[in-house]
Protein backbone atom coordinates (compact mmCIF):
# COMPACT_ATOMS: atom_id res chain seq x y z
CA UNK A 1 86.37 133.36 130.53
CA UNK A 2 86.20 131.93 127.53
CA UNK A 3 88.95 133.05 124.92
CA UNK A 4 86.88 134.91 121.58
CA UNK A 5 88.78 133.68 119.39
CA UNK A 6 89.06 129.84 117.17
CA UNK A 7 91.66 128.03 115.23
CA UNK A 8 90.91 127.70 112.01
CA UNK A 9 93.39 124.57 111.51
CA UNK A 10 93.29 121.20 113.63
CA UNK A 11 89.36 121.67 114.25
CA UNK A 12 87.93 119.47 111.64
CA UNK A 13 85.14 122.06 110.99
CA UNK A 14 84.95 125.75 112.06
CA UNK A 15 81.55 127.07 112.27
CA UNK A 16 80.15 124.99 109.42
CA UNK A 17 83.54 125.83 107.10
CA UNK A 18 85.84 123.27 105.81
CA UNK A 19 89.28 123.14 106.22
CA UNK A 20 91.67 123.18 103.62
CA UNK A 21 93.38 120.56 102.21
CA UNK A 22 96.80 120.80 103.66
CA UNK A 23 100.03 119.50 101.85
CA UNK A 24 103.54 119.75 103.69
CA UNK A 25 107.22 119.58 102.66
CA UNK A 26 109.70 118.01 104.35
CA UNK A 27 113.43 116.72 103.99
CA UNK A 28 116.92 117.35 105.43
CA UNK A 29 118.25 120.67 104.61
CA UNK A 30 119.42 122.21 101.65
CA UNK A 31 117.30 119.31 98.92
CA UNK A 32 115.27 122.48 97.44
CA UNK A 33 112.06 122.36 99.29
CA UNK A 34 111.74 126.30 99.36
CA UNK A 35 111.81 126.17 95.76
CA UNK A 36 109.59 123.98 95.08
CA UNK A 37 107.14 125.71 97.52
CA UNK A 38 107.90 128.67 95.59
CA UNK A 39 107.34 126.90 92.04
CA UNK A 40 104.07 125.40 93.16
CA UNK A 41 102.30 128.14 95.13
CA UNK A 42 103.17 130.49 92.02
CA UNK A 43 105.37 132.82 94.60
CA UNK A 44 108.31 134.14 96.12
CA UNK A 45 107.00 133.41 99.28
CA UNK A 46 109.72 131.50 101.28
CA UNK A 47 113.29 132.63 101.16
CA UNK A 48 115.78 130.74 98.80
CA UNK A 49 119.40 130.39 99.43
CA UNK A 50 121.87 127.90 99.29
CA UNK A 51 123.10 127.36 102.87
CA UNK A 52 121.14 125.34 104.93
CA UNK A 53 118.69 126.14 107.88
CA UNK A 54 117.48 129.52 106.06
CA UNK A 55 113.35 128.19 106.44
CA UNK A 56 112.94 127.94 110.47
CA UNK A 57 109.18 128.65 110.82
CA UNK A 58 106.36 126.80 108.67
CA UNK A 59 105.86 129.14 106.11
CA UNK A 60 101.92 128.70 104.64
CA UNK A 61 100.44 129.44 101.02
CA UNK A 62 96.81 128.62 99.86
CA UNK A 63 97.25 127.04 96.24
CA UNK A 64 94.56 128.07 93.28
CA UNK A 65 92.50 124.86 94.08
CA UNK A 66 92.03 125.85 97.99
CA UNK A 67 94.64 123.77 99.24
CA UNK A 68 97.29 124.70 101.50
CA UNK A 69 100.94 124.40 100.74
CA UNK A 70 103.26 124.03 103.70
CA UNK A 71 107.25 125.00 103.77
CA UNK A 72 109.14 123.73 106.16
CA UNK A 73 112.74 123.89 107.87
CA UNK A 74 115.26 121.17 107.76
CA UNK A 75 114.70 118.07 109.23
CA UNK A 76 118.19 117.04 110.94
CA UNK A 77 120.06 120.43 111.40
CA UNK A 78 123.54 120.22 112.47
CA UNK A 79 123.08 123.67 114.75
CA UNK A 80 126.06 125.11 112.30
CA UNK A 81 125.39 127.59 109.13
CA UNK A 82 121.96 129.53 109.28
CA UNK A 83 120.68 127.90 111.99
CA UNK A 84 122.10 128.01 115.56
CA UNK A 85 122.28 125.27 117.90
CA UNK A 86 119.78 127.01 120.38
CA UNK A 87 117.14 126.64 117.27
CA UNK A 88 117.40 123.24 115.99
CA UNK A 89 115.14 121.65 118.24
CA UNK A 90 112.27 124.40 117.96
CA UNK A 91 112.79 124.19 114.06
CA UNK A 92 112.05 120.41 114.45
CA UNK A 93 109.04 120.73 116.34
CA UNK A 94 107.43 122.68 113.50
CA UNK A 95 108.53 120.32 110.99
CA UNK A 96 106.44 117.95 113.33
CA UNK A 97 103.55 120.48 113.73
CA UNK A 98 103.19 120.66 109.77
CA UNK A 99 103.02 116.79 109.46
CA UNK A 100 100.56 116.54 111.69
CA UNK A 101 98.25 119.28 110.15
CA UNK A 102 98.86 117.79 106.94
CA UNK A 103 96.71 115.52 104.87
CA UNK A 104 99.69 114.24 102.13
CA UNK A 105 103.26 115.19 102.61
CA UNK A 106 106.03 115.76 100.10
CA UNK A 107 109.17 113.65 101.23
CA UNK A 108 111.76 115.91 98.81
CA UNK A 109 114.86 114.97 98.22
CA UNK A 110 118.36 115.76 96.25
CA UNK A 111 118.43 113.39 93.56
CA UNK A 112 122.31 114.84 92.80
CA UNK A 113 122.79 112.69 95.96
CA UNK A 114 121.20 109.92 95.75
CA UNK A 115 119.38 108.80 99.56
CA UNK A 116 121.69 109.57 102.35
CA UNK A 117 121.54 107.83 105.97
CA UNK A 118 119.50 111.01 106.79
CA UNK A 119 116.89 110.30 104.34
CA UNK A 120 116.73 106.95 105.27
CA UNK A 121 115.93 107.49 108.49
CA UNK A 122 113.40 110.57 107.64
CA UNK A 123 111.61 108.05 105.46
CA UNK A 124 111.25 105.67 108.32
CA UNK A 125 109.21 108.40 110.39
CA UNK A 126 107.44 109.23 107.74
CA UNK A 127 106.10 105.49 107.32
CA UNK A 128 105.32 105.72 111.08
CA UNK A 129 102.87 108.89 110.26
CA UNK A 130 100.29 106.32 108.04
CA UNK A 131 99.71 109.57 105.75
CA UNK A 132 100.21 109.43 101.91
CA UNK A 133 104.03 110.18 101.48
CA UNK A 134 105.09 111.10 97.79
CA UNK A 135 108.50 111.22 97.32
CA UNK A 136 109.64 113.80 94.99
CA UNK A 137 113.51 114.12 93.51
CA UNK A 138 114.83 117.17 92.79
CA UNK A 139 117.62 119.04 90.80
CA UNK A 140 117.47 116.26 88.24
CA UNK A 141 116.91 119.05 85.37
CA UNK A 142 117.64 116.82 82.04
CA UNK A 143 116.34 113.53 81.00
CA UNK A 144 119.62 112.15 81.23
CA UNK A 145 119.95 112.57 85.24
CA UNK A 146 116.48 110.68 85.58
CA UNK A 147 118.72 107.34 85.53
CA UNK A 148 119.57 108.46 89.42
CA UNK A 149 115.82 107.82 90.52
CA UNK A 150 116.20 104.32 90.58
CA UNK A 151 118.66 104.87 93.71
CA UNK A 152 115.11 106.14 95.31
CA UNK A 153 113.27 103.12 95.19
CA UNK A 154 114.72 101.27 98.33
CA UNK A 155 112.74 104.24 100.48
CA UNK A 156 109.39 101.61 100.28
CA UNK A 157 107.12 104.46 101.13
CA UNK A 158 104.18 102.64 98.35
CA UNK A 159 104.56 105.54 96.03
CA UNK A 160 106.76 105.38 93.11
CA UNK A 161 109.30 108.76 93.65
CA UNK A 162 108.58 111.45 90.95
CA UNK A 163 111.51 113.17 89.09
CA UNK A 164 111.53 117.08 89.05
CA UNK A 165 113.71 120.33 88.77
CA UNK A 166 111.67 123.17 90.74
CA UNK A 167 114.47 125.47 89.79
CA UNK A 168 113.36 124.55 85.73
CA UNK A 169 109.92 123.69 86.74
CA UNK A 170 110.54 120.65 84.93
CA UNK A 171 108.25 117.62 85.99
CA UNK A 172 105.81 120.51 88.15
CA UNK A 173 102.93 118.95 85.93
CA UNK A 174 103.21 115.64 86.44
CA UNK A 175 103.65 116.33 90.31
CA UNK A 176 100.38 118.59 90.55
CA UNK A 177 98.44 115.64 88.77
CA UNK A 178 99.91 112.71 91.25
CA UNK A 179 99.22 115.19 94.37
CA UNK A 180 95.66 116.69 92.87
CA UNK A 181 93.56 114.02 90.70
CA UNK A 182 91.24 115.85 88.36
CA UNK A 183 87.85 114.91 91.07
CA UNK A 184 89.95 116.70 93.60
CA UNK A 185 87.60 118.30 95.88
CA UNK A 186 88.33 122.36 96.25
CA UNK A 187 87.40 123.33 99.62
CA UNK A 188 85.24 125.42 100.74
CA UNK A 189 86.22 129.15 101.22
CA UNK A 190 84.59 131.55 103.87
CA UNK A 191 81.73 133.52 102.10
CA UNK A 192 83.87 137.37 103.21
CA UNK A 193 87.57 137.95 102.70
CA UNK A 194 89.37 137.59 106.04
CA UNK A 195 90.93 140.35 107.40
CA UNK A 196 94.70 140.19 107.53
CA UNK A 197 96.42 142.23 109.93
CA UNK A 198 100.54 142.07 109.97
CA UNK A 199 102.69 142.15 113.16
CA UNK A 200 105.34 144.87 112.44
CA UNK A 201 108.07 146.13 114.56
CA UNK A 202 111.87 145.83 115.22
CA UNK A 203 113.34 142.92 116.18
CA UNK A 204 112.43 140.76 119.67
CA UNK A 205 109.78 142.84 120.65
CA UNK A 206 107.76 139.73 120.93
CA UNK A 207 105.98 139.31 117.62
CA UNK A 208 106.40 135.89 117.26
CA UNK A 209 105.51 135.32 120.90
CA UNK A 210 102.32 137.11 120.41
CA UNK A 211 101.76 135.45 117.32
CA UNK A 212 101.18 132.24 118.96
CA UNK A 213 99.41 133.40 121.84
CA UNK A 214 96.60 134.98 119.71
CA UNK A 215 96.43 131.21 117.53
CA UNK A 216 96.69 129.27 120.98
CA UNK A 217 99.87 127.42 119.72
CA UNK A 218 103.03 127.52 119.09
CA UNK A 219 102.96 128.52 115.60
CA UNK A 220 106.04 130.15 115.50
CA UNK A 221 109.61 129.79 116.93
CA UNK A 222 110.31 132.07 119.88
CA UNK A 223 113.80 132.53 120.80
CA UNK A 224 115.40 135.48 122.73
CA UNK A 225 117.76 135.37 119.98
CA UNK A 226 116.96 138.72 117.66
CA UNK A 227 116.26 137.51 114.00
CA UNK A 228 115.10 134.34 114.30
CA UNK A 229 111.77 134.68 112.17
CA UNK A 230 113.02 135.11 108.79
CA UNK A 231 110.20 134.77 106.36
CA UNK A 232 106.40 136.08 106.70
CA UNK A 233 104.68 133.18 108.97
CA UNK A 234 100.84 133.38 108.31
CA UNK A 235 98.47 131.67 110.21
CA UNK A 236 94.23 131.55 110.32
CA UNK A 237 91.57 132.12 113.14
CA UNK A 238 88.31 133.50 114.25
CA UNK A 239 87.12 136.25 116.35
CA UNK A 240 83.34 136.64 117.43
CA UNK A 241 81.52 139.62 115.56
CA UNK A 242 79.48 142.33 116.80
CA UNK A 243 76.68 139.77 116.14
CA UNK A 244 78.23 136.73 117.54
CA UNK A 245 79.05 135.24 114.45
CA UNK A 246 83.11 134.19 113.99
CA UNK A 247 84.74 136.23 111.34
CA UNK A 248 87.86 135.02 109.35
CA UNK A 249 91.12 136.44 110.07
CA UNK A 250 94.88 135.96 108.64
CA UNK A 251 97.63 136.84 110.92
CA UNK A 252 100.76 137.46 109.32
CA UNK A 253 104.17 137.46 111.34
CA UNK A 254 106.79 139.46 109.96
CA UNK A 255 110.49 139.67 110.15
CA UNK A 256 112.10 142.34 112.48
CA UNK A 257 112.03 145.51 110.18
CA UNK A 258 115.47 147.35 110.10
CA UNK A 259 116.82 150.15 108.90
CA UNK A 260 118.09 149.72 105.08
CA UNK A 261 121.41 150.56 106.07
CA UNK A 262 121.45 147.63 108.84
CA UNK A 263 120.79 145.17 106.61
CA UNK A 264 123.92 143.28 106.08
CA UNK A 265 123.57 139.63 104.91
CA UNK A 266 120.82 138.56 101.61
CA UNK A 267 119.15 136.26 104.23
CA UNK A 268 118.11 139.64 106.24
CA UNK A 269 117.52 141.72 102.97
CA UNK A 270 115.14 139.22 101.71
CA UNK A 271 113.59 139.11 105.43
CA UNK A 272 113.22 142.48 105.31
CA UNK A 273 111.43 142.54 101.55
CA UNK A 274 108.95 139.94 102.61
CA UNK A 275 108.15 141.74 105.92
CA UNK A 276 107.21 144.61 103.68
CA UNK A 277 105.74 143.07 101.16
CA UNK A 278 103.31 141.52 103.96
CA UNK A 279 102.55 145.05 105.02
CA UNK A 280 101.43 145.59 101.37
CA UNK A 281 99.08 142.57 101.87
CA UNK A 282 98.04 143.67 105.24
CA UNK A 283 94.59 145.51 106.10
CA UNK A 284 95.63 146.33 109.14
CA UNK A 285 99.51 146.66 110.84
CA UNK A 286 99.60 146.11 114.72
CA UNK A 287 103.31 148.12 115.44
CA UNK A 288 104.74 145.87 118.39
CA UNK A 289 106.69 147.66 120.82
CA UNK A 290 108.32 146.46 124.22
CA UNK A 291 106.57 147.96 127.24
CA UNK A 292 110.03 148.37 128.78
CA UNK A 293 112.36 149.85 125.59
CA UNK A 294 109.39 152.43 124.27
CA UNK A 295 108.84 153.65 121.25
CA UNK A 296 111.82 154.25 119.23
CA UNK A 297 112.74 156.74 116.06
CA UNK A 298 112.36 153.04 114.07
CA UNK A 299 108.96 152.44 115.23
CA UNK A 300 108.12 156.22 113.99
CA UNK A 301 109.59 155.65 110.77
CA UNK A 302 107.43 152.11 110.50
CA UNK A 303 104.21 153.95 111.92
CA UNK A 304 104.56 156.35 108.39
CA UNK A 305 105.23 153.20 105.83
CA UNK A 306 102.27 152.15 107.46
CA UNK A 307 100.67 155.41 106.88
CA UNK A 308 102.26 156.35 103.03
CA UNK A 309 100.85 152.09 102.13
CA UNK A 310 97.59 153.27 103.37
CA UNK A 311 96.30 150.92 105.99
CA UNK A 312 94.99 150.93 108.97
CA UNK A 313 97.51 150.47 112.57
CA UNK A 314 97.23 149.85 116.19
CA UNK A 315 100.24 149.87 118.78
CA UNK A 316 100.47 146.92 120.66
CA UNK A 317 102.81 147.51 123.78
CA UNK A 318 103.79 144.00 124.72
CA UNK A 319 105.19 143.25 127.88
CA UNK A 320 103.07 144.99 129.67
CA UNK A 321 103.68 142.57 132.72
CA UNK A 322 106.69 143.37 133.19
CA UNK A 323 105.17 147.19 133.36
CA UNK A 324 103.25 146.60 135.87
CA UNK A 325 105.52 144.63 137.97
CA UNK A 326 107.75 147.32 137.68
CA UNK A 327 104.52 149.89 138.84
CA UNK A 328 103.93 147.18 141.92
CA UNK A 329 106.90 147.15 143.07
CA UNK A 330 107.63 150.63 143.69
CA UNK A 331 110.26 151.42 140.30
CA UNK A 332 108.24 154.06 138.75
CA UNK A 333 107.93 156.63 141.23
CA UNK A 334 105.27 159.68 140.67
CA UNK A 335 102.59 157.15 139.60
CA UNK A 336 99.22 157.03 141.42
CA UNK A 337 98.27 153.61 139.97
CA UNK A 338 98.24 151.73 137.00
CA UNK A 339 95.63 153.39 135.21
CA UNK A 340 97.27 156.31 135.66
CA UNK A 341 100.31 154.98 134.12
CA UNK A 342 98.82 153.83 131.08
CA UNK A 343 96.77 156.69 130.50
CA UNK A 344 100.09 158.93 130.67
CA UNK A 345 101.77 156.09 128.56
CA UNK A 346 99.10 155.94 125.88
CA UNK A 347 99.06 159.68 125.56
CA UNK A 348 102.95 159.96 125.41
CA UNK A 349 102.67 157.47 122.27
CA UNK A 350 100.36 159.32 120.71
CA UNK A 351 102.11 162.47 121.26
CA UNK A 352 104.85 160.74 118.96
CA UNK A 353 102.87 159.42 116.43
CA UNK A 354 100.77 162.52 116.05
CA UNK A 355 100.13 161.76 112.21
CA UNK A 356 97.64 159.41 113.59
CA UNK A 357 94.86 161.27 115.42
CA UNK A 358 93.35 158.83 118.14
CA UNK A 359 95.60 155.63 117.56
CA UNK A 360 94.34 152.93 119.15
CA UNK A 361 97.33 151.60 122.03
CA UNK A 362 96.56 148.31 123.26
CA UNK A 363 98.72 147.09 126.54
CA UNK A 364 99.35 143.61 126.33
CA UNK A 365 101.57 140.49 127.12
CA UNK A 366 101.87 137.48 125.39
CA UNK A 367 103.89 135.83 128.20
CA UNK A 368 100.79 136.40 129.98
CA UNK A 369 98.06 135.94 127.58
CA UNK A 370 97.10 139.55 128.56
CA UNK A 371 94.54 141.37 126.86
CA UNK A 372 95.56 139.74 123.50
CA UNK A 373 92.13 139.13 122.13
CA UNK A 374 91.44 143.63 121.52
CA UNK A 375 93.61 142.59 119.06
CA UNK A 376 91.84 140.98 116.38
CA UNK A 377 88.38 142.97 118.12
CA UNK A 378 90.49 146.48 117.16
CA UNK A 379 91.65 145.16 113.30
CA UNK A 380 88.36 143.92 113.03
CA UNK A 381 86.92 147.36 113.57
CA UNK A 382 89.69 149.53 111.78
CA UNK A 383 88.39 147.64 108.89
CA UNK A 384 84.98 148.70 109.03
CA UNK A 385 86.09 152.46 109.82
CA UNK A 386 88.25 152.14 106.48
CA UNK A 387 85.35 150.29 104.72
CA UNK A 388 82.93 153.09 104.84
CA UNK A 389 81.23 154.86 102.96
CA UNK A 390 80.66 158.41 104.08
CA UNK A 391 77.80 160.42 103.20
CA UNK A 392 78.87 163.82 101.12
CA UNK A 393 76.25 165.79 103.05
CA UNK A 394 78.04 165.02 106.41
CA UNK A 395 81.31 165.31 105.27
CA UNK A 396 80.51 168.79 104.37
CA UNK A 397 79.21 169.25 107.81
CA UNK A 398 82.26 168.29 109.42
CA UNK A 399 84.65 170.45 106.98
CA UNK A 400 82.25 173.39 107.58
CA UNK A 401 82.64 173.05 111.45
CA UNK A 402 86.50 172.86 110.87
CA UNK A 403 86.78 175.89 108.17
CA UNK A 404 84.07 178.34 108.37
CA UNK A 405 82.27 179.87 105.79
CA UNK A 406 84.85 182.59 104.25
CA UNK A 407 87.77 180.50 105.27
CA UNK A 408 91.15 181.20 107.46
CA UNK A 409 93.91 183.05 106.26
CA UNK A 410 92.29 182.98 103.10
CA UNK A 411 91.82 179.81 102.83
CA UNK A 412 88.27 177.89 101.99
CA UNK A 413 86.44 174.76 100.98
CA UNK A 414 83.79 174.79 98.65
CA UNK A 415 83.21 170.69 98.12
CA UNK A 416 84.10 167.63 99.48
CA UNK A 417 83.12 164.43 98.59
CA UNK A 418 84.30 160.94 99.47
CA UNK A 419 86.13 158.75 96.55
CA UNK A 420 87.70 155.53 97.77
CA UNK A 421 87.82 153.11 100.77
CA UNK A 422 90.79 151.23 101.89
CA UNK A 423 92.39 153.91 102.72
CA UNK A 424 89.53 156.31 103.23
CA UNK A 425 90.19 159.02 100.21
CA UNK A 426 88.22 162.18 100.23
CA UNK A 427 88.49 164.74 97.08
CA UNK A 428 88.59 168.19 98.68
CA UNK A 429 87.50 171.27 96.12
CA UNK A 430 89.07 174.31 97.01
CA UNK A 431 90.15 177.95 96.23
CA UNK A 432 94.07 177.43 96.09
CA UNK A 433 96.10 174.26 97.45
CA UNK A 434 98.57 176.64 98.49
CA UNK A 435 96.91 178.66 101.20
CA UNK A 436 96.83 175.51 103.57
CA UNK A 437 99.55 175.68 105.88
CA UNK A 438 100.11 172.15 107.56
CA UNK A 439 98.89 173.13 110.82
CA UNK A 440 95.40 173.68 109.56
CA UNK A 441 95.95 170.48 107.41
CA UNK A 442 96.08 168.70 110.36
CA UNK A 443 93.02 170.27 111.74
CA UNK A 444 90.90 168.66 108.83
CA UNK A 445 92.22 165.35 109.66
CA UNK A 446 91.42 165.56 112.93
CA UNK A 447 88.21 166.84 112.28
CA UNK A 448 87.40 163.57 110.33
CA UNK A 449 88.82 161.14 112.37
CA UNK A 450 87.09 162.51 115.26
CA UNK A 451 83.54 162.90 113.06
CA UNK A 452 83.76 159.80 111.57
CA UNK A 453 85.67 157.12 114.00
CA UNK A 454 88.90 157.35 112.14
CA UNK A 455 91.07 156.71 114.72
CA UNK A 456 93.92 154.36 113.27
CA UNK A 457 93.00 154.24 109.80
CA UNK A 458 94.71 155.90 107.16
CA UNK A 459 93.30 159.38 105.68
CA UNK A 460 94.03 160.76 102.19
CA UNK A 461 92.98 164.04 101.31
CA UNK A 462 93.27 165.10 97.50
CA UNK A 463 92.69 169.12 96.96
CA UNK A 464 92.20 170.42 93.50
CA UNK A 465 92.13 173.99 93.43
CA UNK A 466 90.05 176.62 91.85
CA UNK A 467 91.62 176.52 87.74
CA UNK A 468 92.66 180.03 87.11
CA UNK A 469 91.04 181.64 83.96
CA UNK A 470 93.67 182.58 81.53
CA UNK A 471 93.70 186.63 80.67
């Protein structure tokens, strides 16, 4: 069967859409390149820091003319600072992914330096690739440093190297107009927004694995090593609509999320703001959790950021094969078969997570390819739920059915009416605020979700009680 879903990237066209214009950076480590992506995609993006092999994954912006701005790790890692030996290689082969989506590449270099051996030999692939390869020279901040471009010269790549300080922004001008000409052609941009949906969850759960399985590449680096994503990876793709027409999405992969008091180097602080600050960009947040570990206090506490941001989440347990090997095999005794299992697993989850009345749990494995394609199908449709608009009429149905006329405990609705979407927000008039006791709180929310397909998307009820006359 046929897999529902298309990459956006390395398909020429997609469904009558052009593809971006794609720019990447490359270099050996430590020459500035995540500040420059930072400078030009107008961002903070891509991690900064000063010790080499911070950037592992290609890290992706879209530019205010359409194009897309690539980030990339160091090419020619030593295995020692940031970056251990075990990751070198994989950090490599996404420095070669990103030259082969892209359609100009930035060669950028330390012009404090001058061209070392590793340069040299970078430029010499580079030549190999026949793309347009602009070589750009950086931390010369003054005038009087630009003498140490001439040094820059011997790399023959047919382009004359361009002086710069991203840290100043000095030269940024003058490198926009040699990489865009003023008849560069924007591309084209789907007609809807995509939806963007963010893979939360504590570290080595799989995100990064599952990442790549729902893009049908390997996107990102996968190591059993915990922390090895370290900025937000985003990447694009299509599922098939209702209607059989492919709909844009943006899958964001996010840093393992840990507790504020575990964070003990800048590198994982920074990780950590970005992961959030995807979650902020997010519709939808798919909380990974391993099949085999469970659901942990963490993933409770995530499941309620999630909640207090306002969008929409699913639970993706990942792993799931090694579930049911376990279930095969005989090491999960008092289960009559696997649908049994996940049914009992499902409900346990959302047991836990009770805040969210009918979460959606998806059991997948990205090992496996298993089941990942409900995925984009369920962020797809938590969308839509949040995107509604309800009708007043109905939603005072529903309350009515919940609360009767006259009210419990002394408690009643005389109003309701729906006033955003994204997170669904609905304005609830009422006698006094103070005679709703959380249990019946949770009734009404229940009530909704279950009147109005809710399940998974974030509710927000606003009362405003009856204004007391003064005597």
């Amino acid at each position: 069967m046929a897999r529902p879903f298309l990459l956006a990237r390395g398909m020429g066209m997609a469904q009558g859409m052009c593809v971006a214009y794609c720019v990447a950076l490359v270099g050996r480590p430590n020459v500035g390149k995540s500040r420059l992506f930072n400078c030009l995609s107008r961002s903070r993006r891509s991690i900064v820091h000063d010790r080499p092999g911070v950037t592992r994954d290609v890290v992706e912006a879209e530019l205010a003319n359409g194009a897309t701005l690539l980030d990339t790790g160091g090419w020619g890692l030593s295995g020692e600072g940031e970056t251990p030996a075990e990751l070198v290689e994989a950090v490599e082969r996404q420095v070669d992914l990103a030259i082969a989506m892209a359609d100009a590449i930035l060669f950028v270099l330390d012009g404090r330096t001058g061209p070392l051996p590793l340069d040299l030999e970078i430029a010499k692939k580079l030549r190999r690739t026949g793309k347009r390869v602009l070589p750009v020279v950086n931390k010369l901040d003054s005038e009087d440093l630009d003498g140490l471009l001439l040094d820059f010269f011997a790399l023959g790549l047919g382009e004359e190297p361009l002086a710069i300080s991203a840290e100043h922004r000095r030269g940024i001008d003058a490198l926009e107009s040699a990489l865009f000409p003023q008849n560069f052609p924007s591309s084209a941009r789907p007609e809807s927004r995509p939806t963007t949906l963010a893979l939360i969850g504590a570290p080595n759960v799989g995100k990064s694995s599952l990442a790549n399985a729902l893009l049908g590449r390997n996107r990102m680096i996968v190591s059993d090593l915990a922390g090895t994503t370290r900025d937000t990876v985003s990447g694009d793709f299509f599922c098939d609509g209702e209607d059989g027409q492919p709909l844009p999405l943006r899958l964001l992969d996010t840093a393992g999320l840990r507790p504020s008091g575990k964070v003990r180097s800048p590198v994982a602080y920074f990780s950590s703001v970005r992961a959030r600050r995807a979650l902020e960009e997010a519709d939808v947040a798919v909380l990974v959790l391993d099949a085999v570990r469970g659901l942990t206090a963490w993933d409770q506490s995530l499941a309620e950021e999630v909640r207090g941001a306002g969008k929409c989440l699913a639970v993706a347990v990942n792993k799931w094969d090694l579930a049911t090997r376990a279930l095969r095999e005989g090491n999960l005794p008092g289960r009559r078969g696997l649908g049994d299992f996940q049914k009992n697993y499902a409900d346990a989850l959302r047991n836990e997570l009770f805040a969210w009345p009918q979460l959606p749990v998806l059991f997948v494995s990205a090992a496996e390819v298993l089941a990942v394609d409900a995925i984009p199908r369920t962020a797809l449709r938590l969308r839509g739920a949040a995107g509604q608009k309800i009708s007043t009429g109905g939603l005072n149905r529903a309350l009515r059915d919940c609360i009767p006329e006259g009210g419990g405990q002394g408690f009643k609705i005389f109003y309701a009416l729906q006033t955003g979407s994204e997170p669904i927000t609905v304005r609830i008039y009422c006698n006094d605020r103070k005679l709703l006791d959380r249990s019946r709180e949770a009734q009404l929310r229940r009530r909704l979700v279950e009147a109005f397909g809710l399940g998974g998307c974030a509710l927000r009820l606003e009362f405003h009680g009856r204004l007391r006359r003064r005597a």
